[in-house]
Protein backbone atom coordinates (compact mmCIF):
# COMPACT_ATOMS: atom_id res chain seq x y z
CA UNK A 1 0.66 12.90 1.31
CA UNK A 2 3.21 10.48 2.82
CA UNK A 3 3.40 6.76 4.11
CA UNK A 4 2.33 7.69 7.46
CA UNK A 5 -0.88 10.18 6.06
CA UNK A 6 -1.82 6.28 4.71
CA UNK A 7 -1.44 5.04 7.79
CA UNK A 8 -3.43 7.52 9.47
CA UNK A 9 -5.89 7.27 6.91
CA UNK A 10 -6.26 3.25 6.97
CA UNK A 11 -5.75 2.88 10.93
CA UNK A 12 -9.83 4.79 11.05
CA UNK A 13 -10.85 3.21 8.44
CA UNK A 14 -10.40 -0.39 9.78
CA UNK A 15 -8.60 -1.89 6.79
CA UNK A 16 -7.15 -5.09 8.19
CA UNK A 17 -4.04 -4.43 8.53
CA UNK A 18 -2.80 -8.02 7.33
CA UNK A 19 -3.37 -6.99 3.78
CA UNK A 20 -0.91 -4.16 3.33
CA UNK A 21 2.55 -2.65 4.30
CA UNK A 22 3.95 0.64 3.90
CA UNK A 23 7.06 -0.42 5.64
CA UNK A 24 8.41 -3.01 3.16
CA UNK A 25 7.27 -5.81 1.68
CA UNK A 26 5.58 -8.47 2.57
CA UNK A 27 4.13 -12.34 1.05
CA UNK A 28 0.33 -11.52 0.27
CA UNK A 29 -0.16 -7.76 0.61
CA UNK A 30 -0.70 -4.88 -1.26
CA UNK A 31 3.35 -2.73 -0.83
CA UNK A 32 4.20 0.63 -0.90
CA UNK A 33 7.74 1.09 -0.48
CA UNK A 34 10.46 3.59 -0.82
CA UNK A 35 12.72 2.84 -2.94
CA UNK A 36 15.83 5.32 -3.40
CA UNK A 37 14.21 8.94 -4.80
CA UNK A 38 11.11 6.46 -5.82
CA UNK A 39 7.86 4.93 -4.67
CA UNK A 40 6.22 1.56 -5.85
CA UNK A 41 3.29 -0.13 -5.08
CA UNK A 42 2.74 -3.95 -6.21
CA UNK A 43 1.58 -6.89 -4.56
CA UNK A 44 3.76 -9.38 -3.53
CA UNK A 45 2.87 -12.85 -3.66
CA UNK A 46 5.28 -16.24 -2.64
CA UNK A 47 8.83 -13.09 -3.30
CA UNK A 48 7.62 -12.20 -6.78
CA UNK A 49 5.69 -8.81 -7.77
CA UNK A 50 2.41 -8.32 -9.32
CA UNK A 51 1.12 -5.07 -10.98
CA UNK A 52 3.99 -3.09 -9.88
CA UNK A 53 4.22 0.60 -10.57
CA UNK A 54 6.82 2.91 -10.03
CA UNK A 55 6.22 6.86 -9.17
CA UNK A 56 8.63 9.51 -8.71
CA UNK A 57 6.30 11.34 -6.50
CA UNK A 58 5.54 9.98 -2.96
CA UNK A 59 1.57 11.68 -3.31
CA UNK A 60 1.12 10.31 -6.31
CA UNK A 61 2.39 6.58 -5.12
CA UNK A 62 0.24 7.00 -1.90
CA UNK A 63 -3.15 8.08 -3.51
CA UNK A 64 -2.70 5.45 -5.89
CA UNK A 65 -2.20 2.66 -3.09
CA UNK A 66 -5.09 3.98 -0.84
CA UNK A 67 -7.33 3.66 -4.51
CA UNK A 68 -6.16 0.44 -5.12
CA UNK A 69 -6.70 -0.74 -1.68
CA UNK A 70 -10.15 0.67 -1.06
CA UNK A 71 -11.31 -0.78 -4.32
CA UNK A 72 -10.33 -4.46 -3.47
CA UNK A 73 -11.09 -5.09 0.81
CA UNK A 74 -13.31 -4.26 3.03
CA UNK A 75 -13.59 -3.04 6.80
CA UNK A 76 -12.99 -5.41 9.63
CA UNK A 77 -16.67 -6.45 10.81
CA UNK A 78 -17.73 -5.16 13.54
């Protein structure tokens, strides 16, 4: 799995798409970002990092962003 399987996987899903990047990061969302032969995921909030981890496998990073995300928002309404 890769950044764009997330986005593929989010996009259906109707995750608001305000909460979370997988293109860099961003003030008060959930990051997954590439960084060199690594992945991390953290949330970044006012430029500083919360609960960041580091991977050195882009499936691993991924699976545990889409966990993390499901388990904290929900779908747009419809």
């Amino acid at each position: 799995m890769n950044r764009q399987d997330v986005v593929e996987i989010l996009t259906p899903a109707e995750v608001d798409p305000t909460l979370y990047s997988v293109v860099g990061e961003r003030d008060d969302q959930l990051s997954l970002v590439a960084w060199g032969q690594q992945c991390q995921v953290f949330y970044s909030e006012r430029g500083r990092r919360y609960d960041e981890r580091t991977f050195d496998d882009e499936d691993a990073a991924c699976v545990y962003f889409l966990k993390r995300l499901f388990t904290t928002v929900r779908p747009f309404p419809n």
